[in-house]
N, C-alpha and C. Protein backbone atom coordinates (compact mmCIF):
# COMPACT_ATOMS: atom_id res chain seq x y z
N UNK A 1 0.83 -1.18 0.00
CA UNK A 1 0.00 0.00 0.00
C UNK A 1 0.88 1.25 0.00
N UNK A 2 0.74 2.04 -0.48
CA UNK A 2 1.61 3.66 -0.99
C UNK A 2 0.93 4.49 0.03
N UNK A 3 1.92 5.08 0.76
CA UNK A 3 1.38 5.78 1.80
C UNK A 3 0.59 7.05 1.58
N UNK A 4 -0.22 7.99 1.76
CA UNK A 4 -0.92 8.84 1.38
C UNK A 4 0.08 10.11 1.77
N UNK A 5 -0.16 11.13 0.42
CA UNK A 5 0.67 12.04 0.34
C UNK A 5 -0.30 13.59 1.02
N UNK A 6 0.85 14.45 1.28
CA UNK A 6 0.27 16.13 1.65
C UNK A 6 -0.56 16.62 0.77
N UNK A 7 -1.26 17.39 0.90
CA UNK A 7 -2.09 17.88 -0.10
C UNK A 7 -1.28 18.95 -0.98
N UNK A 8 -0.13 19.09 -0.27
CA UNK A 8 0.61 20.10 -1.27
C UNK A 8 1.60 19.45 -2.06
N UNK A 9 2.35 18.31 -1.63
CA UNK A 9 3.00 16.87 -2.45
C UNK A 9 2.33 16.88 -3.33
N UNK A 10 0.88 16.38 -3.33
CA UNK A 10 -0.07 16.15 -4.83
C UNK A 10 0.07 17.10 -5.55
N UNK A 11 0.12 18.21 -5.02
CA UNK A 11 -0.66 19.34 -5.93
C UNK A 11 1.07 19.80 -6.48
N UNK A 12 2.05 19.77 -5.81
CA UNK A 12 3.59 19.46 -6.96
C UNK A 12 3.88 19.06 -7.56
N UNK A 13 3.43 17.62 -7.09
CA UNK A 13 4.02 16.22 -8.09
C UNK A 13 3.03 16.34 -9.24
N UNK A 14 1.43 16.82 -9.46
CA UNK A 14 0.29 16.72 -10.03
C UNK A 14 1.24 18.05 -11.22
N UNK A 15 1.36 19.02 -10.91
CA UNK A 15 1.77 20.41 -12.04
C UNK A 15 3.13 19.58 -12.50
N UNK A 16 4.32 19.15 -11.80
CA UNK A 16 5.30 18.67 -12.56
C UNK A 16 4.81 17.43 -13.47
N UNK A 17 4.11 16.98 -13.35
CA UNK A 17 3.64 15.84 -14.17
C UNK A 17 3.52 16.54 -15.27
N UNK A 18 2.58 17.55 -15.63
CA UNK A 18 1.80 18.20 -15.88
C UNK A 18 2.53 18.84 -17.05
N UNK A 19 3.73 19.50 -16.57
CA UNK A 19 4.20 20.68 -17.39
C UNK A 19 4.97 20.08 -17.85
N UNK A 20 5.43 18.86 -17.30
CA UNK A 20 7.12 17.44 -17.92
C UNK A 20 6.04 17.06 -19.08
N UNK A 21 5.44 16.03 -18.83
CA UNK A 21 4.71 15.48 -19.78
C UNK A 21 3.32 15.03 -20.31
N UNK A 22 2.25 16.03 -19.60
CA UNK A 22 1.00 16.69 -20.69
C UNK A 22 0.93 17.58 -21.18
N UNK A 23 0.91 18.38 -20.99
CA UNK A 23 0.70 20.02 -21.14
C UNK A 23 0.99 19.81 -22.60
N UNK A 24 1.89 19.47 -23.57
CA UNK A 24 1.93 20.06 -24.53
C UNK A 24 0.91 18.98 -25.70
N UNK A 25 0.69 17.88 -25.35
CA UNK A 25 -0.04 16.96 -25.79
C UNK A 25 -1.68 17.41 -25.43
N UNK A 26 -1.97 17.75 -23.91
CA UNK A 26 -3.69 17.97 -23.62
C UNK A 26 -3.47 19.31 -24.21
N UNK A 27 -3.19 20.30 -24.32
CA UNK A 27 -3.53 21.64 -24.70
C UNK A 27 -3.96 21.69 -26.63
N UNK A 28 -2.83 20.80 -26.98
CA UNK A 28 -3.43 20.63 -28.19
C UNK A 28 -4.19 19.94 -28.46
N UNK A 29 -4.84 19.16 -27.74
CA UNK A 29 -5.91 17.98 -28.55
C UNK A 29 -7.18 18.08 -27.47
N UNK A 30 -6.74 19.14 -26.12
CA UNK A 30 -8.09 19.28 -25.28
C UNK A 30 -8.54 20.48 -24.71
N UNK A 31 -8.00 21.71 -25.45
CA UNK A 31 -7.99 22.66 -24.86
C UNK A 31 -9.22 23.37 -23.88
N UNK A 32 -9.46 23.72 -23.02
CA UNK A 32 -10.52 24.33 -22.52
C UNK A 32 -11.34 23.43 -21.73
N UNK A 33 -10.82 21.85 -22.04
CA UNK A 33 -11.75 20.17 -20.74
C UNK A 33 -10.88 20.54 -19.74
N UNK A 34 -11.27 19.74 -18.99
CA UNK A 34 -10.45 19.27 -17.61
C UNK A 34 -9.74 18.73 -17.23
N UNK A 35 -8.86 18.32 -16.71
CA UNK A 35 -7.87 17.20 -16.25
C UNK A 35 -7.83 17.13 -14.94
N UNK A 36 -7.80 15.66 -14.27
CA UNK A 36 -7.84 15.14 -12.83
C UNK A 36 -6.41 14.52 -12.99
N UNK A 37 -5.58 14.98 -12.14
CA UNK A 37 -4.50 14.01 -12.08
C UNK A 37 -3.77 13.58 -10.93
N UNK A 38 -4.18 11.90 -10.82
CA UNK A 38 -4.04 11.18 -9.56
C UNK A 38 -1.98 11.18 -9.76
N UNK A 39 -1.14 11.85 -9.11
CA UNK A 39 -0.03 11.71 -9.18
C UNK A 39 0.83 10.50 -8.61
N UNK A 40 0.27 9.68 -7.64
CA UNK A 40 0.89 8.27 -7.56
C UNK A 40 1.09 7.28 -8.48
N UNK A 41 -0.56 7.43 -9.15
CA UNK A 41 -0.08 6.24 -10.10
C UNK A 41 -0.44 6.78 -11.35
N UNK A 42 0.27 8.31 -11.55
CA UNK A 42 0.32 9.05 -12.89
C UNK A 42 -0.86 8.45 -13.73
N UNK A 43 -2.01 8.60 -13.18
CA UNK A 43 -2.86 8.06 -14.40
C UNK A 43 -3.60 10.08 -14.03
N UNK A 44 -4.26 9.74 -15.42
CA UNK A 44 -4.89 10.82 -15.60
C UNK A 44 -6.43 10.99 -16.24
N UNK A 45 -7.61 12.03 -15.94
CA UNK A 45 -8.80 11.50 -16.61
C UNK A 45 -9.43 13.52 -17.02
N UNK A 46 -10.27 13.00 -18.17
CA UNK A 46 -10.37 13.96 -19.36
C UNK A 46 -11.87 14.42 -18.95
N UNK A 47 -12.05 15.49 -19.14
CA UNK A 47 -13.52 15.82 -18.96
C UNK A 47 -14.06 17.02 -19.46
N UNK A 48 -15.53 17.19 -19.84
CA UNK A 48 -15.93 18.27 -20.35
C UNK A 48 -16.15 19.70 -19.05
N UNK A 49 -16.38 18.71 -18.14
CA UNK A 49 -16.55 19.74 -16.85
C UNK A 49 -15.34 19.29 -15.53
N UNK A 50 -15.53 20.29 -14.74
CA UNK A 50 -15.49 19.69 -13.37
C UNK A 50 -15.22 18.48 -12.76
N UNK A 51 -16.58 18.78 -12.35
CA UNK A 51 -17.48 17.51 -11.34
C UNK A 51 -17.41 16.13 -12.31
N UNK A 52 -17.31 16.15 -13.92
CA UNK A 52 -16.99 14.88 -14.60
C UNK A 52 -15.43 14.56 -14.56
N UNK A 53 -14.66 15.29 -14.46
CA UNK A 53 -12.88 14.41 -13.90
C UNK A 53 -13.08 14.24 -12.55
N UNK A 54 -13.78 14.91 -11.56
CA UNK A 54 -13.66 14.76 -10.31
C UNK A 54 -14.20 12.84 -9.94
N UNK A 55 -15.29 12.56 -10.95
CA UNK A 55 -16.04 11.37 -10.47
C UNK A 55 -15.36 10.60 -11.04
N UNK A 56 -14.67 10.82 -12.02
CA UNK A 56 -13.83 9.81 -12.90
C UNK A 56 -12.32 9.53 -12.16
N UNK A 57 -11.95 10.47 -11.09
CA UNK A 57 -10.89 10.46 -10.41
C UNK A 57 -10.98 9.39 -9.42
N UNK A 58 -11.88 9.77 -8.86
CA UNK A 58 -12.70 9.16 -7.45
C UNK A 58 -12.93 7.36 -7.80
N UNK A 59 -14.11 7.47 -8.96
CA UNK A 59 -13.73 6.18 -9.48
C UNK A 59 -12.91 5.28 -9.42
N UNK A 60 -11.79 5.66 -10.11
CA UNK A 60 -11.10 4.93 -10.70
C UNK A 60 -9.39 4.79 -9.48
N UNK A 61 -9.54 6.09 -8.61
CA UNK A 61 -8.64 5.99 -7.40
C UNK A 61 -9.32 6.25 -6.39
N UNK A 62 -9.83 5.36 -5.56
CA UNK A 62 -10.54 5.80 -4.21
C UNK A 62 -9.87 5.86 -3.00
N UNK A 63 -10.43 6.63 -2.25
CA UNK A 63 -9.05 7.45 -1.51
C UNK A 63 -8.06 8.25 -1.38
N UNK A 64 -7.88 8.30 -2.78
CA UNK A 64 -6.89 9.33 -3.32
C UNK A 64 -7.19 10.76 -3.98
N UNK A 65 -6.43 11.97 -3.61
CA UNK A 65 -6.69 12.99 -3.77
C UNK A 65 -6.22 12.96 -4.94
N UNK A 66 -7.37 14.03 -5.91
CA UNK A 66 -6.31 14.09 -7.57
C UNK A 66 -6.45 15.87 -7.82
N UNK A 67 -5.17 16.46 -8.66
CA UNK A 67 -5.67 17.72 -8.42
C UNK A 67 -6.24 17.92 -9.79
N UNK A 68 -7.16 19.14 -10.08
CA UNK A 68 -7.98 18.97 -11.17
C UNK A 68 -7.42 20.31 -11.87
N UNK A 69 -7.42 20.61 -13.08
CA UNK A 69 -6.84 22.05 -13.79
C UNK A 69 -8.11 21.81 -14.94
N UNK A 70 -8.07 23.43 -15.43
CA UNK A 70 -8.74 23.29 -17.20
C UNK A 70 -7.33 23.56 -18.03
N UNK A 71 -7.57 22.90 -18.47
CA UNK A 71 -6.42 22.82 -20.02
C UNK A 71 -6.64 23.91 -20.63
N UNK A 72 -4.84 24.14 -20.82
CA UNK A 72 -4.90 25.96 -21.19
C UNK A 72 -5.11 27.54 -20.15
N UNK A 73 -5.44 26.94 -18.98
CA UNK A 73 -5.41 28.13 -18.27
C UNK A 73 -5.49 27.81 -17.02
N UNK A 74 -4.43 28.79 -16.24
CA UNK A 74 -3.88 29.59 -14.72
C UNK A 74 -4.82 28.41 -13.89
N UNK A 75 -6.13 28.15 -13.83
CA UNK A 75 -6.80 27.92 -12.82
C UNK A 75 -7.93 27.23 -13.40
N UNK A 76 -8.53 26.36 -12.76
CA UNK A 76 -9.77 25.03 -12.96
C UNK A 76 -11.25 25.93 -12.86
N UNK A 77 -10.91 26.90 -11.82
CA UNK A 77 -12.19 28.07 -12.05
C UNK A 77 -11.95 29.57 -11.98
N UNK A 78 -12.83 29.81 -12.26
CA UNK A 78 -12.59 31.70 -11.83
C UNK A 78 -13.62 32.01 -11.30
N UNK A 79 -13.57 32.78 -9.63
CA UNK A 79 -14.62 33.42 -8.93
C UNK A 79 -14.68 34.52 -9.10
N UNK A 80 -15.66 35.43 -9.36
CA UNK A 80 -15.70 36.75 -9.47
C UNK A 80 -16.09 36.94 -10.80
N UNK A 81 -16.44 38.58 -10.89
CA UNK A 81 -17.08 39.04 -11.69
C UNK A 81 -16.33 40.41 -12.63
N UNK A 82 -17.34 40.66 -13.51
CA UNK A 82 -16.26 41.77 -14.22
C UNK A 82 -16.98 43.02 -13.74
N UNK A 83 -15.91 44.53 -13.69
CA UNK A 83 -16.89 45.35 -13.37
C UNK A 83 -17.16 46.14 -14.59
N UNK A 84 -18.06 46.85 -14.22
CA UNK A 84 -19.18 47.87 -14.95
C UNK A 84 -18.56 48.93 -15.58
């Protein structure tokens, strides 16, 4: 059994994965879906939303935290509004 990692371990090991070897493959062929990525056992899952990599994460690694991004940009959401 693989011992369970920090939530900030994931979320390192999850962007170096990320920027080593997806990023240039999902941006071109998924720009603007989602990505869940369980960093222990480098698997990774594709989605039109959210909450669809989140269940596909969960699924397929239970127990395990996966961190989630949108392909192509800074952040998975944006809060806030524009002003007037």
């Amino acid at each position: 059994m693989v011992a369970p990692l920090e939530k900030h371990e994931i979320v390192r090991l999850a962007k170096e994965w990320y920027e080593r070897g997806l990023r240039t493959k999902l941006e071109a062929e998924h720009q603007d879906e989602f990505v869940a990525i369980e960093p222990i056992s480098q698997t990774y899952f594709l989605g039109k939303t959210l909450s669809e990599v989140g269940k596909l994460a969960r699924r397929a690694c239970p127990g395990r935290i996966a961190y989630a991004l949108r392909i192509g940009h800074p952040a998975a959401v944006q809060i806030g509004g524009f002003e007037a």
